[in-house]
Protein backbone atom coordinates (compact mmCIF):
# COMPACT_ATOMS: atom_id res chain seq x y z
CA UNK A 1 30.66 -74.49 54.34
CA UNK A 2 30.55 -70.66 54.66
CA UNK A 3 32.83 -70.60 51.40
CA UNK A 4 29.93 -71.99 49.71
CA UNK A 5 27.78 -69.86 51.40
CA UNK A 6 30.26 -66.65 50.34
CA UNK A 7 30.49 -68.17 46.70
CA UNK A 8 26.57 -68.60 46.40
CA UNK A 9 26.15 -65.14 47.46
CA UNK A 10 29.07 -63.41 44.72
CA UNK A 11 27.25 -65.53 42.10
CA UNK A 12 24.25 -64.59 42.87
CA UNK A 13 25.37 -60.51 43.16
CA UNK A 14 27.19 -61.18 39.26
CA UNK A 15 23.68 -62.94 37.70
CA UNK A 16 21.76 -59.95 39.34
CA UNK A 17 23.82 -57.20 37.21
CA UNK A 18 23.38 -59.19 33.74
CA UNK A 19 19.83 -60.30 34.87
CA UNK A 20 20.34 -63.81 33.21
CA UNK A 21 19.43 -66.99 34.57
CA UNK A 22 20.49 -69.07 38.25
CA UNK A 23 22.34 -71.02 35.93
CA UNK A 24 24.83 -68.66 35.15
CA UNK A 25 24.98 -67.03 38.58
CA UNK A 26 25.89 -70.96 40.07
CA UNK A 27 28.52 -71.34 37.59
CA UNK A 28 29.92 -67.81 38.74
CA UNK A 29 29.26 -68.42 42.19
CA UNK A 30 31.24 -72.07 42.16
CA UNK A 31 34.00 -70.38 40.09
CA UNK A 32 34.04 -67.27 42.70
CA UNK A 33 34.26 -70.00 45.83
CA UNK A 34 37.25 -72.21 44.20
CA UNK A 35 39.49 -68.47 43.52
CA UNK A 36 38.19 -66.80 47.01
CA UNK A 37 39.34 -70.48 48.77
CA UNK A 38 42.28 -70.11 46.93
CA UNK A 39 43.45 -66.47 48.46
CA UNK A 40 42.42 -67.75 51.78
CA UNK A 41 40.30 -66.26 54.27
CA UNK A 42 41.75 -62.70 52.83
CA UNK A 43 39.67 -63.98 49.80
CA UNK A 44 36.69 -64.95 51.88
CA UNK A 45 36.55 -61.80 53.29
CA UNK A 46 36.68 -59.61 50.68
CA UNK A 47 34.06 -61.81 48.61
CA UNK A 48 31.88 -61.72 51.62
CA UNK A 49 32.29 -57.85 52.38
CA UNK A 50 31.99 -57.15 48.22
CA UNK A 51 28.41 -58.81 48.57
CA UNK A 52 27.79 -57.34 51.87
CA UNK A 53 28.35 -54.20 50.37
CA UNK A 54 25.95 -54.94 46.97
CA UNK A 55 22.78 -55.89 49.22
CA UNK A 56 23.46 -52.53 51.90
CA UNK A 57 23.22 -50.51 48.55
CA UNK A 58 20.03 -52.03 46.65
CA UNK A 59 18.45 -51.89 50.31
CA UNK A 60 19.35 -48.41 50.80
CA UNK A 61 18.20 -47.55 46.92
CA UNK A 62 15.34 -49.31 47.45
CA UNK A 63 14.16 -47.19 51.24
CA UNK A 64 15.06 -44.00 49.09
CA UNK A 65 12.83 -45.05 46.00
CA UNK A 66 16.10 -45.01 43.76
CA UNK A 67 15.87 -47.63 41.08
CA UNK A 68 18.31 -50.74 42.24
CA UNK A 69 20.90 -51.57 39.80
């Protein structure tokens, strides 16, 4: 369950920088959760951290009025 979680949030991280439709962030996402399930929970947590790290950023841009890639 919290690989799907993971996976749903890397999808949703890779739509957000080509700003095209949930579609093609759930195919991303699905594809992201079968290789990070793959690796392990090495994989999980580097998926998890890598989109951890892509929402403390746009917050941070947005608190400092930078625009958020």
């Amino acid at each position: 369950m919290i690989g799907k979680i993971i996976g749903a949030l890397v999808g949703r991280e890779l739509d957000r920088n080509n700003r095209g439709s949930g579609v093609g962030g759930a195919a991303k996402g699905v594809i992201a959760a079968s290789v990070l399930r793959r690796m392990g929970p090495l994989g999980m947590l580097l998926g998890g951290g890598w989109a951890a790290k892509k929402a403390y950023d746009r917050h941070r841009a947005g608190r400092v009025g930078n625009p958020v890639r």
